[in-house]
N, C-alpha and C. Protein backbone atom coordinates (compact mmCIF):
# COMPACT_ATOMS: atom_id res chain seq x y z
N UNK A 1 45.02 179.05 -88.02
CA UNK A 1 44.77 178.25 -89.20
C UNK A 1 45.68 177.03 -89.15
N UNK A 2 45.06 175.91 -89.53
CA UNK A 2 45.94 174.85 -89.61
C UNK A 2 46.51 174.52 -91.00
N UNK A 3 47.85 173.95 -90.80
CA UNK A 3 48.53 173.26 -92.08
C UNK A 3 48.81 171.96 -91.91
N UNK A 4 48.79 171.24 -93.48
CA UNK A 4 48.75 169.73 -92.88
C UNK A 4 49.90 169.50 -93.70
N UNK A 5 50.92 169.50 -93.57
CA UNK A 5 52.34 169.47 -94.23
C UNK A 5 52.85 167.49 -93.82
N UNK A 6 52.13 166.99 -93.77
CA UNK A 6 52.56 165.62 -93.95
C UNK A 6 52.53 164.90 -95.17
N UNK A 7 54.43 164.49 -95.68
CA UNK A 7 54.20 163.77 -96.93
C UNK A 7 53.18 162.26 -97.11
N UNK A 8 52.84 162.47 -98.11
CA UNK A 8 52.23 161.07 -98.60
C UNK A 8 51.94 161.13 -100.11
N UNK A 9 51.27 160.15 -100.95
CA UNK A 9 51.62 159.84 -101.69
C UNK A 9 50.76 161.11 -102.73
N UNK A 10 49.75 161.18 -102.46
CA UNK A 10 48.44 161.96 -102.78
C UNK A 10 49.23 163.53 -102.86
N UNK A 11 49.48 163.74 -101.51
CA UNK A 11 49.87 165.58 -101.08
C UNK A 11 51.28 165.59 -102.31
N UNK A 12 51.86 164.67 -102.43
CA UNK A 12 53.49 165.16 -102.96
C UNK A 12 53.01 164.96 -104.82
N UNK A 13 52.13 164.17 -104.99
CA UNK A 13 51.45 164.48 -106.36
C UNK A 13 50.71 165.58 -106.60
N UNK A 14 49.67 165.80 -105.61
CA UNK A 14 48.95 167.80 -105.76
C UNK A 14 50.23 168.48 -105.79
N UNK A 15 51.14 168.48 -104.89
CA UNK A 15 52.01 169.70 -105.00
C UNK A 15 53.04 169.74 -106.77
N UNK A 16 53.26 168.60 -107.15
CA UNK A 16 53.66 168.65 -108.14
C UNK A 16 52.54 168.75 -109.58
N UNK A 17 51.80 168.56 -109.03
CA UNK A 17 51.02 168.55 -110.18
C UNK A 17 50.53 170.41 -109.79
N UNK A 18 50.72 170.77 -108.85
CA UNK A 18 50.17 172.29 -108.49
C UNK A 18 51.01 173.20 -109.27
N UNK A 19 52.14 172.60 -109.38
CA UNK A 19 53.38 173.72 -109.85
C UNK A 19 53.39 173.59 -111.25
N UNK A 20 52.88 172.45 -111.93
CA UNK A 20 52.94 172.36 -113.41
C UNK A 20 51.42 173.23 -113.51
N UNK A 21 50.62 173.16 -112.93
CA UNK A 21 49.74 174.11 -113.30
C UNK A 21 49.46 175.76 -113.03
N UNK A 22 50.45 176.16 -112.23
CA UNK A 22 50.40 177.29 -111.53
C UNK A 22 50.85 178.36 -112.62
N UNK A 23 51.65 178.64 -113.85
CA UNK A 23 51.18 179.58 -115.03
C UNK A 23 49.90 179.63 -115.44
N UNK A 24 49.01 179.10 -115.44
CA UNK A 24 47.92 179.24 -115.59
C UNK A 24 47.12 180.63 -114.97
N UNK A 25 47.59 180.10 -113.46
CA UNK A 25 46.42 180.69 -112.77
C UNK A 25 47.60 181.82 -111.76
N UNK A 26 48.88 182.06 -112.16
CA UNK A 26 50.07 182.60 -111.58
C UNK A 26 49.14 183.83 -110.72
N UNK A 27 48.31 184.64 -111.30
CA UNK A 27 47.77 185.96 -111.06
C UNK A 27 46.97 185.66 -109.37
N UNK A 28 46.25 184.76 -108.96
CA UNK A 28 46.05 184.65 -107.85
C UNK A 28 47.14 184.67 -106.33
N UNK A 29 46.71 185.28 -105.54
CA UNK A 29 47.94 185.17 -104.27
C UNK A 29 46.49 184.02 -103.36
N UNK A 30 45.39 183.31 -103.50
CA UNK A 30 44.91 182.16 -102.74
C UNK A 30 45.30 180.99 -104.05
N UNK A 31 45.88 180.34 -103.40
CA UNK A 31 46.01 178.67 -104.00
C UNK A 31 45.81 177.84 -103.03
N UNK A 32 45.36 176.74 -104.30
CA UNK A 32 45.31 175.44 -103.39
C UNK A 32 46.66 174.88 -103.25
N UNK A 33 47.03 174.70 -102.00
CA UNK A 33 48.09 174.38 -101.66
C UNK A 33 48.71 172.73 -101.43
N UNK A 34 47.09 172.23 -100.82
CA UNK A 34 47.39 170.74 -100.84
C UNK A 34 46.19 169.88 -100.91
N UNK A 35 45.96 168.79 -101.56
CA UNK A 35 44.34 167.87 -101.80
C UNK A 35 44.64 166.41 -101.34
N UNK A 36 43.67 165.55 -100.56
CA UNK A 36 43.61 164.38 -100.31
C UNK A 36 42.44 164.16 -100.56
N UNK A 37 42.31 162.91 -101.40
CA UNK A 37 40.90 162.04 -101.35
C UNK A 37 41.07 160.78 -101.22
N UNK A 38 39.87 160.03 -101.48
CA UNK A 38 40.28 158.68 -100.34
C UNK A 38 40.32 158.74 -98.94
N UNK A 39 39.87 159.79 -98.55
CA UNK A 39 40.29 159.54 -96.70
C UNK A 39 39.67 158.68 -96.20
N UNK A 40 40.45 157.96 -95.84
CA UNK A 40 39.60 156.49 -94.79
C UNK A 40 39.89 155.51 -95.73
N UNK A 41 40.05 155.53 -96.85
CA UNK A 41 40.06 154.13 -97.59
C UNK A 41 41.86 153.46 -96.96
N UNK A 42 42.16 152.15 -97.50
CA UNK A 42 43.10 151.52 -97.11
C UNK A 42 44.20 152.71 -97.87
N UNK A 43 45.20 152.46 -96.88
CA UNK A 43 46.10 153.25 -97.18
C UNK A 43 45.98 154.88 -97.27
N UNK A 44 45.57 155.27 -96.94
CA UNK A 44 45.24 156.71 -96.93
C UNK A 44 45.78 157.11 -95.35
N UNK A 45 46.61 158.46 -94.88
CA UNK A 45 47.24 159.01 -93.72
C UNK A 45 45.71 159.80 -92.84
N UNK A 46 44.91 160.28 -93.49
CA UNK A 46 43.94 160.55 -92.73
C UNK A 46 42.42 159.99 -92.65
N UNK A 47 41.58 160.21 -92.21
CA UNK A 47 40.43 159.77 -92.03
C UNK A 47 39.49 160.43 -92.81
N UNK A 48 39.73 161.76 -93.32
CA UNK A 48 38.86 162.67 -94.06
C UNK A 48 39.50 163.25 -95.58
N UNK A 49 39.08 163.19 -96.47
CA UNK A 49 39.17 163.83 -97.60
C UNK A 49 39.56 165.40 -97.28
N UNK A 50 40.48 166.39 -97.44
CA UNK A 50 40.70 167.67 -97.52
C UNK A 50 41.19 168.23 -98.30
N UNK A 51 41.12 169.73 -98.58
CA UNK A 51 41.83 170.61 -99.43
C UNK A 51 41.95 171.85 -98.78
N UNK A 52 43.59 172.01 -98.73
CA UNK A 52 43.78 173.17 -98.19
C UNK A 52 44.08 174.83 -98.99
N UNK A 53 44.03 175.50 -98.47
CA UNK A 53 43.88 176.53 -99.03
C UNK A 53 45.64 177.48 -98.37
N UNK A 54 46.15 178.40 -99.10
CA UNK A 54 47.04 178.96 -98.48
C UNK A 54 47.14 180.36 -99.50
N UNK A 55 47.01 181.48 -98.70
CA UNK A 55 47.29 183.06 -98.89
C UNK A 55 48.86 182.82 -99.34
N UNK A 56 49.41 183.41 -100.28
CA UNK A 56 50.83 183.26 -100.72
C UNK A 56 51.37 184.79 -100.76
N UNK A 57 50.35 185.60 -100.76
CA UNK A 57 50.20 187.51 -100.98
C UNK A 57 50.66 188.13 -99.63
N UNK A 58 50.50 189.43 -99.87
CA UNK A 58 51.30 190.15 -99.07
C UNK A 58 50.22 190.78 -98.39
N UNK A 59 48.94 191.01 -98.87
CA UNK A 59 47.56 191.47 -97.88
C UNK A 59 46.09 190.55 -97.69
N UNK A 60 45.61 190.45 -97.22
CA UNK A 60 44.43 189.89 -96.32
C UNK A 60 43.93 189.61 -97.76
N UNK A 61 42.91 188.32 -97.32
CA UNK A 61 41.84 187.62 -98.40
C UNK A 61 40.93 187.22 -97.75
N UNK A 62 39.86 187.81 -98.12
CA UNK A 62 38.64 187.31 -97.56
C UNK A 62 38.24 186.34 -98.38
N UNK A 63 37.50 185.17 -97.77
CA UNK A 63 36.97 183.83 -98.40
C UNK A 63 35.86 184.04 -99.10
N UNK A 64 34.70 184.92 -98.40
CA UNK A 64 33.70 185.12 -98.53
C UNK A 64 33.17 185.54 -100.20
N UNK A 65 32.28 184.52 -100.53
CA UNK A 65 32.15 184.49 -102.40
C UNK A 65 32.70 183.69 -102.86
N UNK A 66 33.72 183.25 -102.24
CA UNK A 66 34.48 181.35 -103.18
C UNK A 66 34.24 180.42 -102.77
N UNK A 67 34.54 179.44 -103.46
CA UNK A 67 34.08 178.55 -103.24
C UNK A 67 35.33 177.11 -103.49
N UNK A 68 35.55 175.89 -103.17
CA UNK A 68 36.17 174.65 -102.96
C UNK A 68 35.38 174.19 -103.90
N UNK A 69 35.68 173.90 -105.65
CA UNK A 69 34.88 172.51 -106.37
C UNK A 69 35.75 171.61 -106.13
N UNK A 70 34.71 170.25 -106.78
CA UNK A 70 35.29 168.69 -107.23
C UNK A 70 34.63 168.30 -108.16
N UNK A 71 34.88 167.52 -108.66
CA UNK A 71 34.61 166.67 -110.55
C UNK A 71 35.46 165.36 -110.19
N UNK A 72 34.54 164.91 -110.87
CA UNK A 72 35.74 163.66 -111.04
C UNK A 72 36.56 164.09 -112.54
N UNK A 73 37.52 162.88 -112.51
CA UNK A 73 38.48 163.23 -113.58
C UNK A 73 38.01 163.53 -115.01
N UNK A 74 37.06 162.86 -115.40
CA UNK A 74 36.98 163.52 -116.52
C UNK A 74 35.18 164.42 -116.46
N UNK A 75 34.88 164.20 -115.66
CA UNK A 75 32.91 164.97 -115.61
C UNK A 75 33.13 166.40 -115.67
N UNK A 76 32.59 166.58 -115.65
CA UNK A 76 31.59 168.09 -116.07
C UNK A 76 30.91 168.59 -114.79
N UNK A 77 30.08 167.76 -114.12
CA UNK A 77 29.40 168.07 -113.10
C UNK A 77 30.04 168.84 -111.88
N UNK A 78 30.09 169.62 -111.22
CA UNK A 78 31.15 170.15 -110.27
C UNK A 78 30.43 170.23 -108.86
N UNK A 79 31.08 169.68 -108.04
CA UNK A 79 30.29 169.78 -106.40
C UNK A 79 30.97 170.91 -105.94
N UNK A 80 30.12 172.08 -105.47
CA UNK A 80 30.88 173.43 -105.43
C UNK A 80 30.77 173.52 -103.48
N UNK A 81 31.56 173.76 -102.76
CA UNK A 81 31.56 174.09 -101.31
C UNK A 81 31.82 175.99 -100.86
N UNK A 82 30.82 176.06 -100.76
CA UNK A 82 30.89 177.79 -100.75
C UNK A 82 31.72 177.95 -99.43
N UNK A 83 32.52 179.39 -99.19
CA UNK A 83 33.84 179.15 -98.10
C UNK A 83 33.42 180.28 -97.78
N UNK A 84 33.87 180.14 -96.16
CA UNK A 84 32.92 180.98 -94.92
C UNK A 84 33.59 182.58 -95.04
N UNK A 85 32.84 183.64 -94.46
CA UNK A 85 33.19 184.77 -94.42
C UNK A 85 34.44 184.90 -93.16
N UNK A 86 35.58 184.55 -94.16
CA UNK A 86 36.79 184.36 -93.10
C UNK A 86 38.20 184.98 -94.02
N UNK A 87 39.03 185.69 -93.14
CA UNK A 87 39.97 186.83 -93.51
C UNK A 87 41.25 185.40 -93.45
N UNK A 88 41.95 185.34 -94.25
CA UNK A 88 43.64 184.70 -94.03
C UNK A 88 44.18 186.20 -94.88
N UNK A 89 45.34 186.04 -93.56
CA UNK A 89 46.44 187.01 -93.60
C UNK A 89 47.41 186.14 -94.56
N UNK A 90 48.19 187.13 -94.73
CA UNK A 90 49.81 186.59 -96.30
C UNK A 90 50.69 185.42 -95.35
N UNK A 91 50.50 184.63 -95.96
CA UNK A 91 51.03 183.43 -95.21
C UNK A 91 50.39 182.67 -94.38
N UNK A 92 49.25 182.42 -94.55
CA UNK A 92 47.98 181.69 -92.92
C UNK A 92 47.52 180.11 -94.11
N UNK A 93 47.18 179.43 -93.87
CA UNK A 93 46.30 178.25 -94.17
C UNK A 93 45.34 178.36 -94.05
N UNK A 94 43.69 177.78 -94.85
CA UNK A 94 43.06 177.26 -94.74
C UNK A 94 42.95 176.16 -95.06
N UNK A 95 42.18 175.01 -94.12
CA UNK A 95 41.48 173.83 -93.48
C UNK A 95 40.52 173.58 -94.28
N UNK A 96 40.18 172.67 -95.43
CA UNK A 96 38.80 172.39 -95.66
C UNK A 96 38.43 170.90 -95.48
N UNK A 97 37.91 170.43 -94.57
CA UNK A 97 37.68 169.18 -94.73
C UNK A 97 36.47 168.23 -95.17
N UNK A 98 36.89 167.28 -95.65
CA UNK A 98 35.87 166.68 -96.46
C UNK A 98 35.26 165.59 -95.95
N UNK A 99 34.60 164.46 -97.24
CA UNK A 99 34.20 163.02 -96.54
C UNK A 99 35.46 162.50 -95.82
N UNK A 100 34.14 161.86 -94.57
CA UNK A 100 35.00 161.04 -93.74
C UNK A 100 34.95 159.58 -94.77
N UNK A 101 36.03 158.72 -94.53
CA UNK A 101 35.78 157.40 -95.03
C UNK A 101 35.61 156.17 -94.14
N UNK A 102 35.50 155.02 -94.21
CA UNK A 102 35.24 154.14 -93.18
C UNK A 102 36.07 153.95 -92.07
N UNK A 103 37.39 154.00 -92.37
CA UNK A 103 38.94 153.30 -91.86
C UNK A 103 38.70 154.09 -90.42
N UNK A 104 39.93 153.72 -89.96
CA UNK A 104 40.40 154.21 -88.53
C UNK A 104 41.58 155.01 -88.70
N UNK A 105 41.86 155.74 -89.67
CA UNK A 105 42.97 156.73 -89.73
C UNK A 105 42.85 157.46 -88.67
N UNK A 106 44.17 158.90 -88.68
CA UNK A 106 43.86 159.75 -87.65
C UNK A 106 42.83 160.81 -88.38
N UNK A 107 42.13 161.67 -86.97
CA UNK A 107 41.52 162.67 -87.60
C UNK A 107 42.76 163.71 -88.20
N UNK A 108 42.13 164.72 -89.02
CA UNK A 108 42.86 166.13 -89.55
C UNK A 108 43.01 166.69 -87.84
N UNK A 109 43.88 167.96 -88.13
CA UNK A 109 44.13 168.20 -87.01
C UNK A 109 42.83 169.40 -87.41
N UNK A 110 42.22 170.62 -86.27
CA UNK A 110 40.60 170.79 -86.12
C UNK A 110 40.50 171.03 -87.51
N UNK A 111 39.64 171.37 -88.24
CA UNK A 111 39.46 172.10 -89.76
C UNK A 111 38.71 173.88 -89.31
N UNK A 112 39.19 174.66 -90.84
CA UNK A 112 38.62 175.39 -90.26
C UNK A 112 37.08 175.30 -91.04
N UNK A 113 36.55 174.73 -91.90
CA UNK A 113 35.59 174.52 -92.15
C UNK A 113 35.27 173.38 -92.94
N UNK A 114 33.65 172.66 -92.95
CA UNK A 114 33.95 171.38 -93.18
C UNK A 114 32.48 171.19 -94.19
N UNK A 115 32.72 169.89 -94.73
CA UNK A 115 31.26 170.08 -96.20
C UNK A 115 31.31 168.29 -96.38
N UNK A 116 30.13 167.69 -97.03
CA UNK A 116 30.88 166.25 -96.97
C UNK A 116 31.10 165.58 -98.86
N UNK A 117 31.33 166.82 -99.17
CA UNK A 117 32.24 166.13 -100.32
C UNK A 117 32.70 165.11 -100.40
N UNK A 118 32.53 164.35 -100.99
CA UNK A 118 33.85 162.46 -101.16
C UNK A 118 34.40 162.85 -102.69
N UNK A 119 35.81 162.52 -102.30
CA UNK A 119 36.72 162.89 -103.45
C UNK A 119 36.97 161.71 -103.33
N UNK A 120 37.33 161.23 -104.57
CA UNK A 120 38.45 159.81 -105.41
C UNK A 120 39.57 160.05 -105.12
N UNK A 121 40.11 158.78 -104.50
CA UNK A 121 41.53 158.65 -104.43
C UNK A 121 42.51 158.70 -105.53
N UNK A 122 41.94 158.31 -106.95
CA UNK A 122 42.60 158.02 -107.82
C UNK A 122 42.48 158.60 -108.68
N UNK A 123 41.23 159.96 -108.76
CA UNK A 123 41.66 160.88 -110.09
C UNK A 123 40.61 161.41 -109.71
N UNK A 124 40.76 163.06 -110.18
CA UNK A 124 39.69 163.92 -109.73
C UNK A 124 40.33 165.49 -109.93
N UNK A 125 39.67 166.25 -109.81
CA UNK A 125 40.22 167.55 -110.04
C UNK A 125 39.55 168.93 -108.99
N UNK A 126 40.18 169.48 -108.40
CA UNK A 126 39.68 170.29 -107.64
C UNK A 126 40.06 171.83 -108.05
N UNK A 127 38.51 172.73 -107.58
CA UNK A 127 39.20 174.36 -108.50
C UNK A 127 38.70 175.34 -107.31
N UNK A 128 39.80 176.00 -107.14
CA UNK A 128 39.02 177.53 -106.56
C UNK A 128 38.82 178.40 -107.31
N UNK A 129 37.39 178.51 -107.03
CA UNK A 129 36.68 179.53 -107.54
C UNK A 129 36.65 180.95 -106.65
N UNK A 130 36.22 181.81 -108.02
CA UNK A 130 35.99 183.69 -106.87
C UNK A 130 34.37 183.67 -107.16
N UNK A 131 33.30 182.62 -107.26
CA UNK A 131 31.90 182.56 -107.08
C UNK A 131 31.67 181.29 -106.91
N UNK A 132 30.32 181.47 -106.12
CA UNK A 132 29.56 179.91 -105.53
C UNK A 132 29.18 178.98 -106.06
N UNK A 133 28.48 179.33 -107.40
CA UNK A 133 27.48 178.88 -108.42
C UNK A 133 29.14 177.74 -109.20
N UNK A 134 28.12 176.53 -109.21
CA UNK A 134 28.84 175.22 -109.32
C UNK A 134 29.67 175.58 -110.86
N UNK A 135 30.66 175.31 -111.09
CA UNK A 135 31.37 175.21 -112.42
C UNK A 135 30.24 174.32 -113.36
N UNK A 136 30.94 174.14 -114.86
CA UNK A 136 30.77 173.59 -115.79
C UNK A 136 31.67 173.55 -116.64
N UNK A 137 31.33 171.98 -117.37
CA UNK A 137 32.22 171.49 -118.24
C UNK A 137 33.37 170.66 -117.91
N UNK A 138 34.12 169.74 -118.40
CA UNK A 138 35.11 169.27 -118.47
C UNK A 138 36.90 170.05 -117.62
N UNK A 139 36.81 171.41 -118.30
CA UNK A 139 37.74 172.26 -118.50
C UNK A 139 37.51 173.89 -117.95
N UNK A 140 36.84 173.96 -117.10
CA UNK A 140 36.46 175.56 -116.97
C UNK A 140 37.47 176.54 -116.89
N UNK A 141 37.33 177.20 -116.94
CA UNK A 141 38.87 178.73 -116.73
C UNK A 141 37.81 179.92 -116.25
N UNK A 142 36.82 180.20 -116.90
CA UNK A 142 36.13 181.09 -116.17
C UNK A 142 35.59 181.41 -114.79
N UNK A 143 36.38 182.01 -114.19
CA UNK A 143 36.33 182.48 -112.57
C UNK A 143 37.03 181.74 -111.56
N UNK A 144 37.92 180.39 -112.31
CA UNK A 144 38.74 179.96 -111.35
C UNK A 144 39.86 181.01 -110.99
N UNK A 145 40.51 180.63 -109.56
CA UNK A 145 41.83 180.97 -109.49
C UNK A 145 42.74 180.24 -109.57
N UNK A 146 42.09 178.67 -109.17
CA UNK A 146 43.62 177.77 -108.88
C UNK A 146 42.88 176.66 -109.43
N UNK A 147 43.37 175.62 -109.92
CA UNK A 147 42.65 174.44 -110.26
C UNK A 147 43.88 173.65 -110.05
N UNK A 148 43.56 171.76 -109.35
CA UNK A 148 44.38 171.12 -109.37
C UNK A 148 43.87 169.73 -110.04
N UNK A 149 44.97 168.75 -110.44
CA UNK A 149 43.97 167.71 -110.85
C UNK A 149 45.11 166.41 -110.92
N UNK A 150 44.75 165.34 -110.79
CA UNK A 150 45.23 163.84 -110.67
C UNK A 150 44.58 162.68 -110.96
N UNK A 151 45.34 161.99 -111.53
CA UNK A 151 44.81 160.29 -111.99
C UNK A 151 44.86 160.60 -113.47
N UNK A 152 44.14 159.56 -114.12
CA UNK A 152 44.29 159.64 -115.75
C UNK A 152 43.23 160.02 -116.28
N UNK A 153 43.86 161.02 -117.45
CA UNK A 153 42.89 161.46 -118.04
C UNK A 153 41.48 160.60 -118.69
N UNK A 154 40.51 161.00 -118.72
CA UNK A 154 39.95 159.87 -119.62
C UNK A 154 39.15 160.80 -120.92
């Protein structure tokens, strides 16, 4: 499994914005661990939009039945990416990669699975879910585990 542990401006805002939200959703051992959107636009470190996933638990998680959403910052609508029948052990990464954007960044290093989602650089909200079937609403809580989110509210 790959990890993409390179600071930038995007990853060091998910991670802080991950930890102000993580009472929420404390009860899960899969979180989202890190989100980029914008990939490819100016200024952006990679070429592809991603969200990674990371086992934090002490036994095996199968993917199989969840799913990777996106919304923009304030919509309702949710683009849901259903996630492959794949085991991470307590401590492993998952790879999800997203839209490519125009630029010449570098690629992600391989992914372990890929969807072409385009996330906003500048505000947007991403949720793991424990089912496929697309969220709703503004605010969901029902069946997430982890939800992250950035830019301004509107």
């Amino acid at each position: 499994m790959t990890s993409i542990h390179a600071p930038g401006r995007l990853t060091v805002l998910a991670a802080l914005l991950a930890s102000i939200a993580a009472p929420a959703f404390a009860a899960s051992d899969l979180v989202i661990s890190q989100v980029s959107g914008g990939g490819g636009n100016s200024g952006a470190q990679y070429k592809n939009d991603f969200v990674e996933l990371f086992n934090r638990g002490t036994t095996d998680i199968n993917l199989s039945g969840k799913s990777v959403q996106y919304a923009s910052t304030g919509g309702s609508t949710w683009a849901a990416t259903a996630l492959p029948n794949k085991t991470l052990a307590p401590g492993q990464y998952f790879l999800l990669q997203l839209a490519a954007g125009a630029g010449a960044q570098a690629l992600l290093p391989t992914p372990d699975h890929s969807a072409g989602t385009a996330m906003s650089a500048n505000g947007g909200k991403v949720a793991l879910s424990s089912g496929t079937t697309a969220l709703s609403g503004t605010s969901p809580t029902a069946g997430v585990l982890d939800l992250l989110g950035w830019g301004a509210a509107t």
